[in-house]
PDB file of N, CA and C in Angstrom:
ATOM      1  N   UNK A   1      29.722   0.051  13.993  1.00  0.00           N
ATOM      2  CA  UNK A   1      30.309   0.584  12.791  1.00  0.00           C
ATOM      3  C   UNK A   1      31.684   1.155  13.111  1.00  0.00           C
ATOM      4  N   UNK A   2      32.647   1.211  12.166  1.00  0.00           N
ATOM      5  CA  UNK A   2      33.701   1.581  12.368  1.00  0.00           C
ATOM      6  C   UNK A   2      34.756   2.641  11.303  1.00  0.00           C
ATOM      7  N   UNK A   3      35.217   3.774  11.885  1.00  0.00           N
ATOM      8  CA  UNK A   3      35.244   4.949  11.334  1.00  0.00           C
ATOM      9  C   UNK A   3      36.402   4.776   9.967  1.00  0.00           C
ATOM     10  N   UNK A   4      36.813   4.471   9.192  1.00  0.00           N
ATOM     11  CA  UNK A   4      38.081   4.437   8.588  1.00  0.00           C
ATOM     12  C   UNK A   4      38.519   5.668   8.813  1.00  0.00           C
ATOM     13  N   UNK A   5      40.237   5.519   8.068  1.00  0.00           N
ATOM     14  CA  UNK A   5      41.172   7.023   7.934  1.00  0.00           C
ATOM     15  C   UNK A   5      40.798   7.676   7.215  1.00  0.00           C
ATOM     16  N   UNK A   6      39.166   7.518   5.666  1.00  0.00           N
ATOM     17  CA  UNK A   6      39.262   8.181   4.758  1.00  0.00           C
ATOM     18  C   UNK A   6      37.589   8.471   5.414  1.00  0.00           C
ATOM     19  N   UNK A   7      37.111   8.409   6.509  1.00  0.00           N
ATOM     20  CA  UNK A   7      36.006   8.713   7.223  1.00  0.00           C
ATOM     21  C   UNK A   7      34.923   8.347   6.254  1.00  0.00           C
ATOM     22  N   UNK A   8      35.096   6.983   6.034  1.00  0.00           N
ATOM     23  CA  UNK A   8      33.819   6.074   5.831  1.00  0.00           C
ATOM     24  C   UNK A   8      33.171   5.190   6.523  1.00  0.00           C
ATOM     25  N   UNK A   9      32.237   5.164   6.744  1.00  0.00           N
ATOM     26  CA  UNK A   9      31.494   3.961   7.788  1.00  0.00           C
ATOM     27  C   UNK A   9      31.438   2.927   7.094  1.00  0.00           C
ATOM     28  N   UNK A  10      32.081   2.033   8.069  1.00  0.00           N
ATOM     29  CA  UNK A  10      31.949   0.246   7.353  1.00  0.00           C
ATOM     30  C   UNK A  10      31.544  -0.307   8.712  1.00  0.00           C
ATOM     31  N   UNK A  11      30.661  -1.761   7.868  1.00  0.00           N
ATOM     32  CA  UNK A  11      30.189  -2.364   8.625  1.00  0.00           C
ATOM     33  C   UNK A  11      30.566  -3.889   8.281  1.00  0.00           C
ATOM     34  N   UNK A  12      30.088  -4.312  10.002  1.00  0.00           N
ATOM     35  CA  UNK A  12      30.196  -6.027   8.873  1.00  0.00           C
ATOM     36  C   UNK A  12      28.610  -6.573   9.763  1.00  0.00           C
ATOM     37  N   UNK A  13      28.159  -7.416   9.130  1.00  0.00           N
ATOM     38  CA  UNK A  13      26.921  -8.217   9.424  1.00  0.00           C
ATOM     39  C   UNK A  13      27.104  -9.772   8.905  1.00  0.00           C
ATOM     40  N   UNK A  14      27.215  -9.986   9.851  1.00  0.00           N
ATOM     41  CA  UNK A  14      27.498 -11.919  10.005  1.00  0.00           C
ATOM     42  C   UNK A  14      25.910 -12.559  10.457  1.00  0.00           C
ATOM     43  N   UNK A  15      25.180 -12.949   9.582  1.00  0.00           N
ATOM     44  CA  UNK A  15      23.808 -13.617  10.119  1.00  0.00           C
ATOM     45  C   UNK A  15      24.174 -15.581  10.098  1.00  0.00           C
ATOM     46  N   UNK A  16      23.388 -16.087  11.201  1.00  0.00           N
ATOM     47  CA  UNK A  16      23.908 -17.334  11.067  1.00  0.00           C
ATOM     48  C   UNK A  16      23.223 -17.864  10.167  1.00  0.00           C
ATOM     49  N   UNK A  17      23.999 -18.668   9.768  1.00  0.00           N
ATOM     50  CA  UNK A  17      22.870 -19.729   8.538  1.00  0.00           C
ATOM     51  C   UNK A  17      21.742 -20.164   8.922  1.00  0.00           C
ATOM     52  N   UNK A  18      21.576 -20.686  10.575  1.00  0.00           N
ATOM     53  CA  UNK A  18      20.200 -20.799  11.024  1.00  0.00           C
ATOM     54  C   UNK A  18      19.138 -20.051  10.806  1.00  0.00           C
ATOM     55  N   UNK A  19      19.584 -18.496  10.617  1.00  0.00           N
ATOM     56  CA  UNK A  19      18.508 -17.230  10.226  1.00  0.00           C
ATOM     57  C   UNK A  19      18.848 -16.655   8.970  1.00  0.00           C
ATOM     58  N   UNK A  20      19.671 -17.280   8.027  1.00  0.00           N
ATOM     59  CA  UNK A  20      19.321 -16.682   6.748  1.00  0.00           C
ATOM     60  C   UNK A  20      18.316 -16.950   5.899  1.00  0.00           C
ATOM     61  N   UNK A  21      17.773 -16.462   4.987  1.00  0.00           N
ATOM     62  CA  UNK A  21      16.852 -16.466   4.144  1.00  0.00           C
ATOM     63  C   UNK A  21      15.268 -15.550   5.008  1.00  0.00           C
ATOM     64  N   UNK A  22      15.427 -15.311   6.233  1.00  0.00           N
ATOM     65  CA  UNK A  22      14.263 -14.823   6.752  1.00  0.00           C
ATOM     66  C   UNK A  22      14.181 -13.156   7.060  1.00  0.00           C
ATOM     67  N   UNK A  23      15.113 -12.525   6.016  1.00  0.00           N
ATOM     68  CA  UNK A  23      15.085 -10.825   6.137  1.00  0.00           C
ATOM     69  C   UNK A  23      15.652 -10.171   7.237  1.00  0.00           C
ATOM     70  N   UNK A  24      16.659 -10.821   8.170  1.00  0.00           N
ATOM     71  CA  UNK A  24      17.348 -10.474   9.183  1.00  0.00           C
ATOM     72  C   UNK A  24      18.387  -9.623   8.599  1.00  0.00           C
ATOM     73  N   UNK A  25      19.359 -10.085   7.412  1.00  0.00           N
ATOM     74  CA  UNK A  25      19.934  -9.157   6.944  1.00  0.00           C
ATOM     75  C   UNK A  25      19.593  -8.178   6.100  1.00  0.00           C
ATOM     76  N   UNK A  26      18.521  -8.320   5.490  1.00  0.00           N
ATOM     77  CA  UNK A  26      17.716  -7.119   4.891  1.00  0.00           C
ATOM     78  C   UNK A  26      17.276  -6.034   5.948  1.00  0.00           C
ATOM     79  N   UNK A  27      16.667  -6.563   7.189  1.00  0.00           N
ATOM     80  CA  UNK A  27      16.064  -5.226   7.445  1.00  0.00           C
ATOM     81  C   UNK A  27      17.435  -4.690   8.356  1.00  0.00           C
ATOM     82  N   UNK A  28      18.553  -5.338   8.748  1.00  0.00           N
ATOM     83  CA  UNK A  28      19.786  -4.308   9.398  1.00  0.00           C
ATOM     84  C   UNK A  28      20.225  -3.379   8.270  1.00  0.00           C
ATOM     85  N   UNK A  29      20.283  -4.085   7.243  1.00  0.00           N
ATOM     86  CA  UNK A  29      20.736  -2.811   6.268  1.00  0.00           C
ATOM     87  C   UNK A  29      19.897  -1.751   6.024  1.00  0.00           C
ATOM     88  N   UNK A  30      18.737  -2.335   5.838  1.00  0.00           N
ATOM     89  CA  UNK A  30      17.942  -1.334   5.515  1.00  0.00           C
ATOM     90  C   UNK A  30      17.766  -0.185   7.082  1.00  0.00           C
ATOM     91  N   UNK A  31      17.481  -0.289   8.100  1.00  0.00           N
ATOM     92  CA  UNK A  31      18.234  -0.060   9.386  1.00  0.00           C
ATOM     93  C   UNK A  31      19.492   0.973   9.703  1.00  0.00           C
ATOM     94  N   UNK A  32      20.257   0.464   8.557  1.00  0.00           N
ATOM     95  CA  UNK A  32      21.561   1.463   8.746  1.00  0.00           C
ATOM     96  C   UNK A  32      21.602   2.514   7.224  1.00  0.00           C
ATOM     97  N   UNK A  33      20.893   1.818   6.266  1.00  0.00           N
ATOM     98  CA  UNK A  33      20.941   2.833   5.170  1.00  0.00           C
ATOM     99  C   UNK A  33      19.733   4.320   5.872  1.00  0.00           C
ATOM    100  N   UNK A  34      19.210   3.537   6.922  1.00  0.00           N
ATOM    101  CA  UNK A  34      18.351   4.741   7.334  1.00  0.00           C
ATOM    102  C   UNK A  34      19.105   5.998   8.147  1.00  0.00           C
ATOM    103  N   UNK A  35      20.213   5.058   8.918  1.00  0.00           N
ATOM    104  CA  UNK A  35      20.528   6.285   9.646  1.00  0.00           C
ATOM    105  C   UNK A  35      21.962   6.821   9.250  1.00  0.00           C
ATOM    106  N   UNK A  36      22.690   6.612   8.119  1.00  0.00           N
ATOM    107  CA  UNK A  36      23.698   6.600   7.413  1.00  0.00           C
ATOM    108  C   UNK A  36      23.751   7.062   5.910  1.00  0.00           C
ATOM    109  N   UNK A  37      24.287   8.468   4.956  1.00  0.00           N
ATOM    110  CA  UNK A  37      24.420   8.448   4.235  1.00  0.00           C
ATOM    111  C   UNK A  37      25.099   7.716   2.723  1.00  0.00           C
ATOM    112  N   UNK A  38      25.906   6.919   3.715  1.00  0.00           N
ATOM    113  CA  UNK A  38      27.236   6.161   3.139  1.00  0.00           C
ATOM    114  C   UNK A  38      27.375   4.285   3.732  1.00  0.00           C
ATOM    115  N   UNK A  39      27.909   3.485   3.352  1.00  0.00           N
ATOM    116  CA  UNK A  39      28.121   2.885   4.431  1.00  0.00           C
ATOM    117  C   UNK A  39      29.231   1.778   3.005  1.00  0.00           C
ATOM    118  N   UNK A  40      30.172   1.538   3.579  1.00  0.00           N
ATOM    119  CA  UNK A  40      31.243   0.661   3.121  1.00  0.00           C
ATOM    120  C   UNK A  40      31.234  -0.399   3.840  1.00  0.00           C
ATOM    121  N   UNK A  41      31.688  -1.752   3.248  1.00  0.00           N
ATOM    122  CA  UNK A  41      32.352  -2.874   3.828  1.00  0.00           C
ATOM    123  C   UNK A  41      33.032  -3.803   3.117  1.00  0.00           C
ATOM    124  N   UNK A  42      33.422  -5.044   3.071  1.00  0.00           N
ATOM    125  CA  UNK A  42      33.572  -6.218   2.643  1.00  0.00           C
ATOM    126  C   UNK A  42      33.097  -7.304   2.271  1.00  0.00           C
ATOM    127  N   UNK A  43      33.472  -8.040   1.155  1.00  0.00           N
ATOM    128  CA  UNK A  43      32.103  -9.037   0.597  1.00  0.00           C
ATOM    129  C   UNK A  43      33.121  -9.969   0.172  1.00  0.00           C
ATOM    130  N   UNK A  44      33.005 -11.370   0.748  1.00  0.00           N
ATOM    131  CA  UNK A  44      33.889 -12.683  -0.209  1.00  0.00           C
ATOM    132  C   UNK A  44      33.195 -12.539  -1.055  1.00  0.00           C
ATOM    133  N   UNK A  45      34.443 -13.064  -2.052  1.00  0.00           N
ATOM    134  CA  UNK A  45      33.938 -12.722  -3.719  1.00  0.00           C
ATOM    135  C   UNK A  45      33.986 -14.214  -4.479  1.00  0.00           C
ATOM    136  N   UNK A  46      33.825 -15.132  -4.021  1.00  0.00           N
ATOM    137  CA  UNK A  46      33.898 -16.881  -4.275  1.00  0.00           C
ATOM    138  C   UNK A  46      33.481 -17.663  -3.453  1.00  0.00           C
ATOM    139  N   UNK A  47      32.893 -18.264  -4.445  1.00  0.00           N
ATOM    140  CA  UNK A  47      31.936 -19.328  -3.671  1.00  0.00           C
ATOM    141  C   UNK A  47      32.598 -20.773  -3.293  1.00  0.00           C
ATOM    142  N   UNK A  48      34.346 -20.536  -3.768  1.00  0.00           N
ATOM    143  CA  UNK A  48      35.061 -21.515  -3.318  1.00  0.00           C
ATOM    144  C   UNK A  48      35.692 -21.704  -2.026  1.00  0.00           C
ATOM    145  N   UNK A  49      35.098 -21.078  -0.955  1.00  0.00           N
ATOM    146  CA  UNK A  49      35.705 -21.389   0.269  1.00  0.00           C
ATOM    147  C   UNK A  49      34.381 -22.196   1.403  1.00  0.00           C
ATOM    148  N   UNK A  50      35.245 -23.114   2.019  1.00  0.00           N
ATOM    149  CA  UNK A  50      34.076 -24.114   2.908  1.00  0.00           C
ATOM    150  C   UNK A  50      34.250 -23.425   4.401  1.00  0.00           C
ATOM    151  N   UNK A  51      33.031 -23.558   4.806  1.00  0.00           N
ATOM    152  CA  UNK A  51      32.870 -23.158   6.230  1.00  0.00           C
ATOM    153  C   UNK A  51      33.630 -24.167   7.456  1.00  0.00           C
ATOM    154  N   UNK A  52      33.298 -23.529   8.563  1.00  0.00           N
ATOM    155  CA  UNK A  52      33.969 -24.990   9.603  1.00  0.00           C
ATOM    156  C   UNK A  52      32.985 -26.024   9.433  1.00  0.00           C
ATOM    157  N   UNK A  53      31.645 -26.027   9.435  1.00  0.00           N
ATOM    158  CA  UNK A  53      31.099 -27.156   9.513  1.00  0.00           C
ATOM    159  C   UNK A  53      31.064 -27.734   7.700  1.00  0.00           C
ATOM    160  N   UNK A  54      32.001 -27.515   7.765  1.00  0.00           N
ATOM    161  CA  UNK A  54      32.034 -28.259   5.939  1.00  0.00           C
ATOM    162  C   UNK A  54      31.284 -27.991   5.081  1.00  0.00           C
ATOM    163  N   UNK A  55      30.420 -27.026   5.467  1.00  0.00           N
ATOM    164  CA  UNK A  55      29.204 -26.504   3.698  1.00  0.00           C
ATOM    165  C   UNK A  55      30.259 -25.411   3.328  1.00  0.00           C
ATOM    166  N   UNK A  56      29.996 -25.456   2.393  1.00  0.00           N
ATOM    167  CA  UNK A  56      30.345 -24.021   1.141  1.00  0.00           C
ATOM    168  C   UNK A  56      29.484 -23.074   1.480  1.00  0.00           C
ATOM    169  N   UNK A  57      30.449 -21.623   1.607  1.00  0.00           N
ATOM    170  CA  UNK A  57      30.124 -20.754   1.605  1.00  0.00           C
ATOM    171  C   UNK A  57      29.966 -20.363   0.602  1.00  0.00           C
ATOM    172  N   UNK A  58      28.440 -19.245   0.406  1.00  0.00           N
ATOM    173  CA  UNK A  58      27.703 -19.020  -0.886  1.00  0.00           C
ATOM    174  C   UNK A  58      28.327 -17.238  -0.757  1.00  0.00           C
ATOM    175  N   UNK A  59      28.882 -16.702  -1.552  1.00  0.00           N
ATOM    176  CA  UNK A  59      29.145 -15.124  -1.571  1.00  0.00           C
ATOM    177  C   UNK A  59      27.745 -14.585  -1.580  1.00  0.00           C
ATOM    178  N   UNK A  60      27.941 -13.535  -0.757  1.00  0.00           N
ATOM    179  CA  UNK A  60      27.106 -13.132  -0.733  1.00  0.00           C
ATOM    180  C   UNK A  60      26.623 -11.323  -1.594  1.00  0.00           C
ATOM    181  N   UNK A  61      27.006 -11.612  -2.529  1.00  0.00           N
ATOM    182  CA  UNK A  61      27.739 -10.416  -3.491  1.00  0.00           C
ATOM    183  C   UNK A  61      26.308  -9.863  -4.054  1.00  0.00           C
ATOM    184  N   UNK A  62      25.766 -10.936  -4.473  1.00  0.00           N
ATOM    185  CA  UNK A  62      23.842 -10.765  -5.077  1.00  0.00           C
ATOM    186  C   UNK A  62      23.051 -10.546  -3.848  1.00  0.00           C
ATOM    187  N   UNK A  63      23.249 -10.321  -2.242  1.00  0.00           N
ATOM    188  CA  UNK A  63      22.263  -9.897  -1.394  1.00  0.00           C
ATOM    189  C   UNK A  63      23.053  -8.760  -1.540  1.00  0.00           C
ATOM    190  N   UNK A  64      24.109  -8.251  -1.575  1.00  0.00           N
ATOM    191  CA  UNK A  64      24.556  -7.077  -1.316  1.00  0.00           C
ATOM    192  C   UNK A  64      24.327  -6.097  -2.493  1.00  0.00           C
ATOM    193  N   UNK A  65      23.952  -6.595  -3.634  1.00  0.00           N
ATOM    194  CA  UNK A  65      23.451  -6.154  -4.815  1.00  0.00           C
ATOM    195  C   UNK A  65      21.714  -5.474  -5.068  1.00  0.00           C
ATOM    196  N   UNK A  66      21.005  -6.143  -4.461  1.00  0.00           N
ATOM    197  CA  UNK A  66      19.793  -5.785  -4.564  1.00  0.00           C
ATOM    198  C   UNK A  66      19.150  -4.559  -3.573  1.00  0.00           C
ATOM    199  N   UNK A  67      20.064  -4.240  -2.433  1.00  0.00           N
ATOM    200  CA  UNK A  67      19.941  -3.143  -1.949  1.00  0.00           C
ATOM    201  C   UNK A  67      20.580  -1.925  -2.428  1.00  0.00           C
ATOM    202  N   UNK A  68      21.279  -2.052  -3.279  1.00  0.00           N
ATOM    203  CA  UNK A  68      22.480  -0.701  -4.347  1.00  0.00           C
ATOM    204  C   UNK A  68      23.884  -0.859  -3.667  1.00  0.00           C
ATOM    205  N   UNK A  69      23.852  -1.744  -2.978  1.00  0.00           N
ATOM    206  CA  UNK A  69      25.778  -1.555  -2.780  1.00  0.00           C
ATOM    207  C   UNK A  69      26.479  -1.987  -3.657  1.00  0.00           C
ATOM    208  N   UNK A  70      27.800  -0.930  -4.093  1.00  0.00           N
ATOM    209  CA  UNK A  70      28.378  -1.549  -5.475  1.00  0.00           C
ATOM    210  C   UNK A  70      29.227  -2.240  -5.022  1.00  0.00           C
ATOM    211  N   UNK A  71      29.974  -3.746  -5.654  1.00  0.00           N
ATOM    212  CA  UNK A  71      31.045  -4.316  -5.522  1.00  0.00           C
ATOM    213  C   UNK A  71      31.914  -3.868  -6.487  1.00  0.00           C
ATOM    214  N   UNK A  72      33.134  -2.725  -5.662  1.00  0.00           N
ATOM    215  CA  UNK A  72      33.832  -2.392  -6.047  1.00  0.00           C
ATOM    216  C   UNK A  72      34.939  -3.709  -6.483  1.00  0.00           C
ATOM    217  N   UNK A  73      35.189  -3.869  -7.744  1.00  0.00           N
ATOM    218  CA  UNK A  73      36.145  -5.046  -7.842  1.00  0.00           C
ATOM    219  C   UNK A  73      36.892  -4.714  -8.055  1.00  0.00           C
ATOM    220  N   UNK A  74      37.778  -4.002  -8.006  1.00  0.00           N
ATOM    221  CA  UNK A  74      38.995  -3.349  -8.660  1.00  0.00           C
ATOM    222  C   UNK A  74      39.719  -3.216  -7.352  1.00  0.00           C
ATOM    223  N   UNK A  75      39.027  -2.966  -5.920  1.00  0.00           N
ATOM    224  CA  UNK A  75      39.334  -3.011  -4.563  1.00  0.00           C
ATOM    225  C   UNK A  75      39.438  -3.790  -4.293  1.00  0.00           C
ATOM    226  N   UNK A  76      40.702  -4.719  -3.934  1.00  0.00           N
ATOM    227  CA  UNK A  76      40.769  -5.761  -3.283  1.00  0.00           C
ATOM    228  C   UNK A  76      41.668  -6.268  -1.967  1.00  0.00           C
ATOM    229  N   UNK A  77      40.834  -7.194  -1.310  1.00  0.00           N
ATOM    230  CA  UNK A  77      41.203  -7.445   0.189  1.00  0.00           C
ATOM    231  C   UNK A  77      41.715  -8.928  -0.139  1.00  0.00           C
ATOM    232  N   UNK A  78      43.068  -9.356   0.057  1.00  0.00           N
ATOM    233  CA  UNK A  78      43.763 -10.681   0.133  1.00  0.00           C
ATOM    234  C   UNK A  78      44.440 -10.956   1.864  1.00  0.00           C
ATOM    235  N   UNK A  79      44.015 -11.571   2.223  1.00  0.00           N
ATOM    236  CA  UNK A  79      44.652 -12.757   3.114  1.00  0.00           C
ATOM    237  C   UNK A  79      45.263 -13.795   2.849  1.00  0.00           C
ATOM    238  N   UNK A  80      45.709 -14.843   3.971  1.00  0.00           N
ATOM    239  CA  UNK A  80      45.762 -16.240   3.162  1.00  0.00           C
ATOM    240  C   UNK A  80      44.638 -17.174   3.741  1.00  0.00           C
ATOM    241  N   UNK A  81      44.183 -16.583   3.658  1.00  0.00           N
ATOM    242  CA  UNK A  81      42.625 -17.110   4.028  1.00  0.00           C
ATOM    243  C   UNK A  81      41.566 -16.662   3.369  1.00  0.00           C
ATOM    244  N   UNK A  82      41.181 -15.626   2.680  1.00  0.00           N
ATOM    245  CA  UNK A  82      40.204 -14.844   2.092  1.00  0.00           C
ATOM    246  C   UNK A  82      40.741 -14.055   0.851  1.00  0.00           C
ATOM    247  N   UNK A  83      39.542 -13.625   0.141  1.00  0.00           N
ATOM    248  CA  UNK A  83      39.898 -12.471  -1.038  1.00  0.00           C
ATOM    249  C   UNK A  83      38.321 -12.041  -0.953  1.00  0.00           C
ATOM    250  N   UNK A  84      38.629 -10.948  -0.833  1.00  0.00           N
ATOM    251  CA  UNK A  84      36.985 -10.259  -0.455  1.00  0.00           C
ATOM    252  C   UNK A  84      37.334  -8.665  -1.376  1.00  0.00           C
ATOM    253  N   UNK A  85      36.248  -7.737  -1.643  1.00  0.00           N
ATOM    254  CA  UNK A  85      35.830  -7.092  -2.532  1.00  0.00           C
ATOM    255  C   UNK A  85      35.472  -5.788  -1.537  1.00  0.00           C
ATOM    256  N   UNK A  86      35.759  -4.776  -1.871  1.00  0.00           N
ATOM    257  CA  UNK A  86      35.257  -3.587  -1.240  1.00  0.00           C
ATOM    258  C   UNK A  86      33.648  -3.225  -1.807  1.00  0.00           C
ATOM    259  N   UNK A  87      32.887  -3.290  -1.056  1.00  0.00           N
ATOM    260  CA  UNK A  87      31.377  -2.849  -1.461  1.00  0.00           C
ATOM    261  C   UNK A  87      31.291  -1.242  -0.653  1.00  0.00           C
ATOM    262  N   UNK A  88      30.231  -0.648  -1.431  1.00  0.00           N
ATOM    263  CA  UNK A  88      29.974   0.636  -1.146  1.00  0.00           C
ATOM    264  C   UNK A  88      28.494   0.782  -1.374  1.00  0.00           C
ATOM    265  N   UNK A  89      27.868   1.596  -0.397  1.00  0.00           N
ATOM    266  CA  UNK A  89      26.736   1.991  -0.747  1.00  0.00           C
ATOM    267  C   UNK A  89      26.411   3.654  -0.421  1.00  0.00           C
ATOM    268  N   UNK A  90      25.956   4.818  -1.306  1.00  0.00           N
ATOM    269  CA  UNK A  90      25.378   6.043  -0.580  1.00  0.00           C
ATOM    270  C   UNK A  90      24.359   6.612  -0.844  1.00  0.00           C
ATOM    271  N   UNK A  91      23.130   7.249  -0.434  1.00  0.00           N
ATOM    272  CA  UNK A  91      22.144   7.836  -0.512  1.00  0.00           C
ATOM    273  C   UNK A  91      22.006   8.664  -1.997  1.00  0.00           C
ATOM    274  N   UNK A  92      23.381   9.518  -2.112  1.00  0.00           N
ATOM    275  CA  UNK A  92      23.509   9.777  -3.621  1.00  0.00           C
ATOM    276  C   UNK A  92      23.136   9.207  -4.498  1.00  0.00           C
ATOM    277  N   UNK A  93      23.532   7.991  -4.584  1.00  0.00           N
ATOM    278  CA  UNK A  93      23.821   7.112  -5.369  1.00  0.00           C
ATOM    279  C   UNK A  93      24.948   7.122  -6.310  1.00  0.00           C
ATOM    280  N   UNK A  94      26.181   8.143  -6.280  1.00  0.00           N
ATOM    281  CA  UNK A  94      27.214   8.235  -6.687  1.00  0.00           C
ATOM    282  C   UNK A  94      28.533   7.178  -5.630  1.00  0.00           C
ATOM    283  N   UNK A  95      28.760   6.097  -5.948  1.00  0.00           N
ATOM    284  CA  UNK A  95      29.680   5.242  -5.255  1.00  0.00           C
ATOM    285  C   UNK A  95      30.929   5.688  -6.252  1.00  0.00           C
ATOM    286  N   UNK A  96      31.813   6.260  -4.752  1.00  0.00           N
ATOM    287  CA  UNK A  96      32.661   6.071  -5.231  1.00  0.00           C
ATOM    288  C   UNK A  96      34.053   5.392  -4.207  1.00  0.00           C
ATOM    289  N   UNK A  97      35.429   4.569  -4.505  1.00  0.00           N
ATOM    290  CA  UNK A  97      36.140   3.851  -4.094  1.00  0.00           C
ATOM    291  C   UNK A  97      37.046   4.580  -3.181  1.00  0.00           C
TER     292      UNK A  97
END
């Protein structure tokens, strides 16, 4: 995890496609919502970008949804490679940006 300047914990979790769908990324989050009040990160927000091995990448905005992290959309991350979404999640349940 890594501290920002506004002392939020963000994370990133990259599962391979070989192990998605089998709760690998469910139970790390659930994992870190345990030992973390807060936890911020990043979410591609389109399902229009292709991977190296040529499948389409699926956003993953609806797994990050069903655990309470909000996709902040109004936050936004541009590259020239990406456009990704600030997500937030806290124990409160008051997210704020």
């Amino acid at each position: 995890m890594i501290l920002s300047e506004k002392n939020e914990r963000w994370f990133a979790a990259i599962i391979d496609s070989e192990f998605q769908g089998r709760k690998f990324g469910t139970q790390l989050i659930e994992l870190a919502k345990q030992e973390r009040s807060d936890l911020s990160g990043w979410v591609i927000n389109s399902d229009d970008y292709i991977k190296v091995n040529g499948e389409k990448h699926k956003s993953p905005t609806d797994f990050y949804r069903k655990p309470g992290f909000e996709i902040l959309s109004e936050v936004i991350l541009k590259t020239d490679k990406i456009t990704a979404n600030k997500i937030k999640w806290s124990k409160t349940g008051h997210n704020k940006a």
